[in-house]
Structure formats: structure tokens, C-alpha cells
C-alpha atoms as a PDB file:
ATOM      1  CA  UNK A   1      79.222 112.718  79.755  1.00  0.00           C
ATOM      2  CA  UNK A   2      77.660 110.444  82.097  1.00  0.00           C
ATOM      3  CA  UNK A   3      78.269 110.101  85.767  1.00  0.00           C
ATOM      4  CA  UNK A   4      79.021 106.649  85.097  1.00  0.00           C
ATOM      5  CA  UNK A   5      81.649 107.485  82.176  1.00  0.00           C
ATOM      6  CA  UNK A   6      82.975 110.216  84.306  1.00  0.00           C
ATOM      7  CA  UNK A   7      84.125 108.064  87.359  1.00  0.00           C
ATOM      8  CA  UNK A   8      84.992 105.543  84.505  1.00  0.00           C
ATOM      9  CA  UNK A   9      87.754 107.869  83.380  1.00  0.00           C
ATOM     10  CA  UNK A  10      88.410 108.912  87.139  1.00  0.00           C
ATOM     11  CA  UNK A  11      89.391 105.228  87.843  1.00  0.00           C
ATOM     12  CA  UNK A  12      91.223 104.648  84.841  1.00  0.00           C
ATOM     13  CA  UNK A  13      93.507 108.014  85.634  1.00  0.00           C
ATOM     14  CA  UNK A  14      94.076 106.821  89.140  1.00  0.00           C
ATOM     15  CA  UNK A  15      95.050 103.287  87.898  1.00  0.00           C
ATOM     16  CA  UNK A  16      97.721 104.851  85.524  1.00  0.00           C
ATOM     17  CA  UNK A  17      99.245 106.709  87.721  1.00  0.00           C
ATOM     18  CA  UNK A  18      98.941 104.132  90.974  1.00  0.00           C
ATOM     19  CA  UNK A  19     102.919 103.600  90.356  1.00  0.00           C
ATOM     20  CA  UNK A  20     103.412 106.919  92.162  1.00  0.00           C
ATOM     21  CA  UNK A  21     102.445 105.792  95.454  1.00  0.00           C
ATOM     22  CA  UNK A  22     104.739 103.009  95.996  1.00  0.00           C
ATOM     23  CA  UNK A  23     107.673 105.772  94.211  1.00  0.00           C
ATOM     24  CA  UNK A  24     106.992 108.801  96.236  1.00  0.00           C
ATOM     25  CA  UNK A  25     106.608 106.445  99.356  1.00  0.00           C
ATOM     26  CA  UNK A  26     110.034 104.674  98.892  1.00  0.00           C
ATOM     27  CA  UNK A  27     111.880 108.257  97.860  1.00  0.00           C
ATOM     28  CA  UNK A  28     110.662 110.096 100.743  1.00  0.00           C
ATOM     29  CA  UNK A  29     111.313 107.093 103.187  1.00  0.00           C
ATOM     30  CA  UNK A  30     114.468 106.252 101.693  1.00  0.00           C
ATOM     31  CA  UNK A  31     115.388 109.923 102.034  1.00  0.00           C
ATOM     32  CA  UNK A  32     114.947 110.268 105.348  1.00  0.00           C
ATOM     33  CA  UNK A  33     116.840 106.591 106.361  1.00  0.00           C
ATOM     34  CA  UNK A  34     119.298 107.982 104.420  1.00  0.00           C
ATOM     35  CA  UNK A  35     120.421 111.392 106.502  1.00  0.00           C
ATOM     36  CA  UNK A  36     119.519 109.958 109.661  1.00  0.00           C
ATOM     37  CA  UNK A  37     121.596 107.005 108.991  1.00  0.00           C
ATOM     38  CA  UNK A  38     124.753 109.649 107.448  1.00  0.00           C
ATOM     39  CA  UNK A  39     124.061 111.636 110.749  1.00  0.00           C
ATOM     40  CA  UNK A  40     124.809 108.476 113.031  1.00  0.00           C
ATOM     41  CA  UNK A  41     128.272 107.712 111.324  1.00  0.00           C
ATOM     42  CA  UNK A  42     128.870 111.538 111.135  1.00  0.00           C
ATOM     43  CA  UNK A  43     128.025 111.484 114.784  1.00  0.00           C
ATOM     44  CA  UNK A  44     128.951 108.115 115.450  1.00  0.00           C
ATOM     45  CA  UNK A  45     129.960 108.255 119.145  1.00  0.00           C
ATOM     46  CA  UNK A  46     127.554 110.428 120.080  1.00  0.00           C
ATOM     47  CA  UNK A  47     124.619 107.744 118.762  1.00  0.00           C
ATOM     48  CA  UNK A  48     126.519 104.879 120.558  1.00  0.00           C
ATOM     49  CA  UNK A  49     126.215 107.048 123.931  1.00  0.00           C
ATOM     50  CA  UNK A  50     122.408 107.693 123.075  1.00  0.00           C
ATOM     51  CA  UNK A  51     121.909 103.617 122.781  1.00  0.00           C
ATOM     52  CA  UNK A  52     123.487 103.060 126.029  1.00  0.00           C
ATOM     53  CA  UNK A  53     121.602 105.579 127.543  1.00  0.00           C
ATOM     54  CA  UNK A  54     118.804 104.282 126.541  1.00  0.00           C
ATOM     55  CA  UNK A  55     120.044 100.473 128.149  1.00  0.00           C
ATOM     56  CA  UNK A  56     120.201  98.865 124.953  1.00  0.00           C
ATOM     57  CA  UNK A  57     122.702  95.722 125.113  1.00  0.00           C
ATOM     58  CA  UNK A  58     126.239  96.166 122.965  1.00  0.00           C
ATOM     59  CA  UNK A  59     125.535  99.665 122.259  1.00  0.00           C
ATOM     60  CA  UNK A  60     128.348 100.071 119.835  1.00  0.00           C
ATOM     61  CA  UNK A  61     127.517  96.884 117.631  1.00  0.00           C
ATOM     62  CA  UNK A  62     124.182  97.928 117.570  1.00  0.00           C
ATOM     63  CA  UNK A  63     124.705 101.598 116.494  1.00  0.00           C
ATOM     64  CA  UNK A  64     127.217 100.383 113.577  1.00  0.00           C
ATOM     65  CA  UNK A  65     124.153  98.111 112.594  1.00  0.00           C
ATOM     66  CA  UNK A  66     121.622 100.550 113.189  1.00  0.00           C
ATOM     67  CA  UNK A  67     123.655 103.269 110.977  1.00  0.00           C
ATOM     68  CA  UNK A  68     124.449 101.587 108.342  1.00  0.00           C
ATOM     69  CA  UNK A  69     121.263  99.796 107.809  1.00  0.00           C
ATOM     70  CA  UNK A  70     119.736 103.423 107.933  1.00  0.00           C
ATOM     71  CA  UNK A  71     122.470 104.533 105.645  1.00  0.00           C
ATOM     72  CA  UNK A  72     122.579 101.519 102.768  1.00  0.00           C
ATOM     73  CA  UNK A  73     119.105 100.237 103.114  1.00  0.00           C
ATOM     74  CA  UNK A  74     117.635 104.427 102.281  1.00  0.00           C
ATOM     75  CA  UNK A  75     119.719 104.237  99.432  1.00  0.00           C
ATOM     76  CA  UNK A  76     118.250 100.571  98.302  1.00  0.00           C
ATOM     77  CA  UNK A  77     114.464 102.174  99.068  1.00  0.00           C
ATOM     78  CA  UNK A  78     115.248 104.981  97.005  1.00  0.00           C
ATOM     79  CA  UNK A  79     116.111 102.866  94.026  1.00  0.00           C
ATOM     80  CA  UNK A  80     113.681  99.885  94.814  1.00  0.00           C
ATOM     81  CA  UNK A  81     116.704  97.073  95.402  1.00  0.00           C
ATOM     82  CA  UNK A  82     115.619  94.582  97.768  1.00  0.00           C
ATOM     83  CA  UNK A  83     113.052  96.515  99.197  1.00  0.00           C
ATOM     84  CA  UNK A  84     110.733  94.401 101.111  1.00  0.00           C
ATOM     85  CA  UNK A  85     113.771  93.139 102.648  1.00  0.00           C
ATOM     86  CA  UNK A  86     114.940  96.815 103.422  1.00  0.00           C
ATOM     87  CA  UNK A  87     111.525  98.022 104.674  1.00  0.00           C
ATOM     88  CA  UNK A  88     111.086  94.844 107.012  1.00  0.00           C
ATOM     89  CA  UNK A  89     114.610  95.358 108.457  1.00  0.00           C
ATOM     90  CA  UNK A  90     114.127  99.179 109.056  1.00  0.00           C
ATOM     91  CA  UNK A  91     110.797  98.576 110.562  1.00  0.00           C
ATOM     92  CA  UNK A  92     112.086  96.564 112.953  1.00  0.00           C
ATOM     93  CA  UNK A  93     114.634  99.714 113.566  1.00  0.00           C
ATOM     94  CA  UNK A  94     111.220 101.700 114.192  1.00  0.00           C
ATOM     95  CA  UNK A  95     109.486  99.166 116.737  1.00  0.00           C
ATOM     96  CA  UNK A  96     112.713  99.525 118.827  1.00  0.00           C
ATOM     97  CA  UNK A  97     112.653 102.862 118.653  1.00  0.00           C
ATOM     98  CA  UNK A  98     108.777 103.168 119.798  1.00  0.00           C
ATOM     99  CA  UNK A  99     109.738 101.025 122.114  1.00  0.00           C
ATOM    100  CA  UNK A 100     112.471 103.067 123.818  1.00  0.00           C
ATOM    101  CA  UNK A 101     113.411 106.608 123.116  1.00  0.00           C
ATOM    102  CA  UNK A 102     110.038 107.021 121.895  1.00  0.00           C
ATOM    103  CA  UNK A 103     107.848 104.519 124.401  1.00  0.00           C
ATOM    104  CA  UNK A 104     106.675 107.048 127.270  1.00  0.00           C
ATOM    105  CA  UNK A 105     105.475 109.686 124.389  1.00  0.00           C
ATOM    106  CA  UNK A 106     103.861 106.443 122.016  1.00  0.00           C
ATOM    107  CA  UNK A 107     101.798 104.803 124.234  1.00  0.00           C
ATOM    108  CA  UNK A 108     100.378 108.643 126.162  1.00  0.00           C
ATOM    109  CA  UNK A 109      99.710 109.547 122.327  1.00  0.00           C
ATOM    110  CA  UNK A 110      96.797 106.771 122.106  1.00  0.00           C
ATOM    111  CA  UNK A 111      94.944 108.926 125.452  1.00  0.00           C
ATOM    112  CA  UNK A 112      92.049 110.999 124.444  1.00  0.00           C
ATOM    113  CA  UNK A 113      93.557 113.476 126.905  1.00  0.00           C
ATOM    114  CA  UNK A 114      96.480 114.451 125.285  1.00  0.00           C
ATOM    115  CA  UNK A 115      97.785 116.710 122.650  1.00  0.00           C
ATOM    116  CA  UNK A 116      99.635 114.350 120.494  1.00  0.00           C
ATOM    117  CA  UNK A 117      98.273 111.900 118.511  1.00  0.00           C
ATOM    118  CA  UNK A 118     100.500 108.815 117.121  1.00  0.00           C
ATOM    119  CA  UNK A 119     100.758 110.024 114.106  1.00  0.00           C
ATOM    120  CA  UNK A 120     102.865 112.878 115.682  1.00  0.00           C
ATOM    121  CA  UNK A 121     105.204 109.729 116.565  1.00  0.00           C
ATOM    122  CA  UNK A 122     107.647 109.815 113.295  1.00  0.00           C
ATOM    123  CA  UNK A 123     108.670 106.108 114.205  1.00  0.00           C
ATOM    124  CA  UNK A 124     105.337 105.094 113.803  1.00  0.00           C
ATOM    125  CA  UNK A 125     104.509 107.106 110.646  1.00  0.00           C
ATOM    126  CA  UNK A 126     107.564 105.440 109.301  1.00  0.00           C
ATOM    127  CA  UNK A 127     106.948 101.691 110.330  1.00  0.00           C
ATOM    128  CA  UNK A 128     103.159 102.129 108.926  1.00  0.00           C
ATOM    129  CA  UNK A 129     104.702 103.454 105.301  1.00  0.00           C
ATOM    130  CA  UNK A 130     107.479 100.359 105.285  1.00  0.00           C
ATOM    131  CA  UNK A 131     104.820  97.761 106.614  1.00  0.00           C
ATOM    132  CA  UNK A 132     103.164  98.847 103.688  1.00  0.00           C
ATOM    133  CA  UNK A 133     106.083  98.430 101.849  1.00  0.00           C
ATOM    134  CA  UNK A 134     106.555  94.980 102.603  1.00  0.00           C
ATOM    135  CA  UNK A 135     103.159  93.641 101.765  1.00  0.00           C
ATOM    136  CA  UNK A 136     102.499  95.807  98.824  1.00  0.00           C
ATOM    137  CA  UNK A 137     106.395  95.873  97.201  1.00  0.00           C
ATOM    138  CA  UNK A 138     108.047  98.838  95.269  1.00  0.00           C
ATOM    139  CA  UNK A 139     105.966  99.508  92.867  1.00  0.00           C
ATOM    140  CA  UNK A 140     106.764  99.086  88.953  1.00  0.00           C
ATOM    141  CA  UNK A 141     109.240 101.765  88.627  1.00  0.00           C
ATOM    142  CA  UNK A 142     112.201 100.324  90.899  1.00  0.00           C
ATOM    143  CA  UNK A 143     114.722  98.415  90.299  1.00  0.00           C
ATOM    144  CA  UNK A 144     113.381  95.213  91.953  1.00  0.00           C
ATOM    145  CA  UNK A 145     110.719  94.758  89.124  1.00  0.00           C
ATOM    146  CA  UNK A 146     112.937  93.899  86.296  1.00  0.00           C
ATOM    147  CA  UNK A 147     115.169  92.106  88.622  1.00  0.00           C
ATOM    148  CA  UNK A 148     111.895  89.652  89.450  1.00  0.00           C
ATOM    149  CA  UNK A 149     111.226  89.415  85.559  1.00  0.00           C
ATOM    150  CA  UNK A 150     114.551  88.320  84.957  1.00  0.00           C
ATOM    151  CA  UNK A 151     114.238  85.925  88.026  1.00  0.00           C
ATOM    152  CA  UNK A 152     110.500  84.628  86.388  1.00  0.00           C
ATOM    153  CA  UNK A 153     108.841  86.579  88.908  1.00  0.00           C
ATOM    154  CA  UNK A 154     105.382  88.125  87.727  1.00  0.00           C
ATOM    155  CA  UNK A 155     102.814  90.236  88.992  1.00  0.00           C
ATOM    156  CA  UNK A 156      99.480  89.400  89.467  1.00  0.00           C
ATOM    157  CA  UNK A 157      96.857  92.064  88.156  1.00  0.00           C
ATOM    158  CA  UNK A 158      93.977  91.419  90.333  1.00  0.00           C
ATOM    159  CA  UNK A 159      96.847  91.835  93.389  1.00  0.00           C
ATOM    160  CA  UNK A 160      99.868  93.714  92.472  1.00  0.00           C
ATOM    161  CA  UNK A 161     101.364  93.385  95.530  1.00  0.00           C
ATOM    162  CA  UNK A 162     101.614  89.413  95.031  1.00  0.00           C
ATOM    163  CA  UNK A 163     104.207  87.502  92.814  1.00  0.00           C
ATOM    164  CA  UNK A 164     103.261  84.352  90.575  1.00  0.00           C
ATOM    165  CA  UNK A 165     105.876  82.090  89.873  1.00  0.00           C
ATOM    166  CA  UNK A 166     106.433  81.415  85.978  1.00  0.00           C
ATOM    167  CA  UNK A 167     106.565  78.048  85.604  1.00  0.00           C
ATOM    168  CA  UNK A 168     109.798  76.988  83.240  1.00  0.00           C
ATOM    169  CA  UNK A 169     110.029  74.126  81.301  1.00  0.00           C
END
């Protein structure tokens, strides 16, 4: 076998199995929203002291938003429902969290004089796996793919993270 054949194969084994990328990202993120989120509303007034200590505004609406978005929109990851719209909503969860309980310890991760990186910064790991989550989608096994065929949604496949609209008669 050829060099040429060999990475011919290669290529055509990692196409078949690029579905798992977009799966194992969405079960292990989806996971994760999903006890943190059950851990706020088991914990409930302890996270709404944590937001105020932290001087966010309304720290009780924003910790029944915050915990149930974490709660419902893990499950919806997990299964691929409305995913972009999931992933965009939690990563705005993560940039506020950078940006306060996490800010000091963010920004001294970027200095080549410290110990952490900021990919030791779990808010940022997880707003760099659902940004790619919103531009790329969930993948083909998730429940928003035959939702878009039914809607006359396809994918494009020179870009499968784009949609074309099926024209209807």
C-alpha cells in the first residue's frame, strides 16, 4: 500500500467517525452544566449569597436564571435540542464568570510568570468548547438534525457547520 492510499484511508476513517467530536463535546459539556446547575438549586441560597458576594445586581433573579439555564440547557446539549442556542446562552454564563469569580486568576494565567495557564481556567475551557458549538452545531447524531430536516434545513458538505435553505415550491 502506498503512502498516498494509506493517508487516503486515514482521511476517510477520520471523516466517518467526525460525528464523535461534536457528540462527546456536547455529552461531556452538557454533563457538567447539568450537576453544576442541580448543585445551585440543591444549594440554592447558598449560590444567591455567592452572586452577591461577588456584587452582581439582583442576585436572586440571576441565580434562578443562572441555575436553571445550567440545569435545562445541559440536558438540551446532551441530547442536541436547540443547541447553538444553549451553547451561546451558557457561554455567556462563562464570560461572566471569567469576568468575576474567576477574573483576578484569568487574566494572571496569560503571564509567562505564573503557574497556571488559561486552560487551567474551567470557564474558559468551557466557553472555547460551546463557542465551538455555536459555529460548528451538534453534530449529526442529536436531536436538532432531524428537527432541521423536517424544518427544510440542510447541511452543506463542503461546510457542515452551515445550513442551506431548501427552497419549497
Amino acid at each position: 500500500m502506498s503512502v498516498r492510499d494509506a493517508l487516503k484511508r486515514a482521511l476517510g476513517l477520520a471523516a466517518a467517525l467526525s460525528f464523535l467530536g461534536p457528540l462527546l463535546t456536547r455529552i461531556t459539556l452538557g454533563h457538567a452544566f447539568f450537576l453544576t446547575g442541580r448543585g445551585k438549586l440543591e444549594h440554592f441560597e447558598n449560590f444567591i449569597g455567592f452572586l452577591a458576594s461577588l456584587g452582581i445586581p439582583a442576585p436572586e433573579l440571576n441565580a434562578h436564571f443562572v441555575a436553571r439555564l445550567e440545569y435545562y440547557g445541559g440536558i438540551a446539549l446532551v441530547l442536541g435540542l436547540a443547541t447553538r442556542l444553549f451553547a451561546a446562552a451558557l457561554a455567556g454564563t462563562m464570560i461572566m464568570a471569567i469576568l468575576t469569580s474567576e477574573r483576578e486568576q484569568f487574566f494572571s494565567s496569560w503571564l509567562p510568570t505564573g503557574e497556571i495557564g488559561p486552560t487551567d481556567i474551567a470557564p474558559f475551557v468551557f466557553l472555547l468548547l460551546l463557542t465551538w458549538l455555536v459555529l460548528f452545531g451538534p453534530g449529526i447524531v442529536s436531536l436538532d438534525e432531524p428537527i432541521a430536516r423536517r424544518l427544510g434545513l440542510a447541511r452543506s458538505p463542503e461546510d457542515p457547520g452551515a445550513v442551506k435553505v431548501r427552497k419549497t415550491a
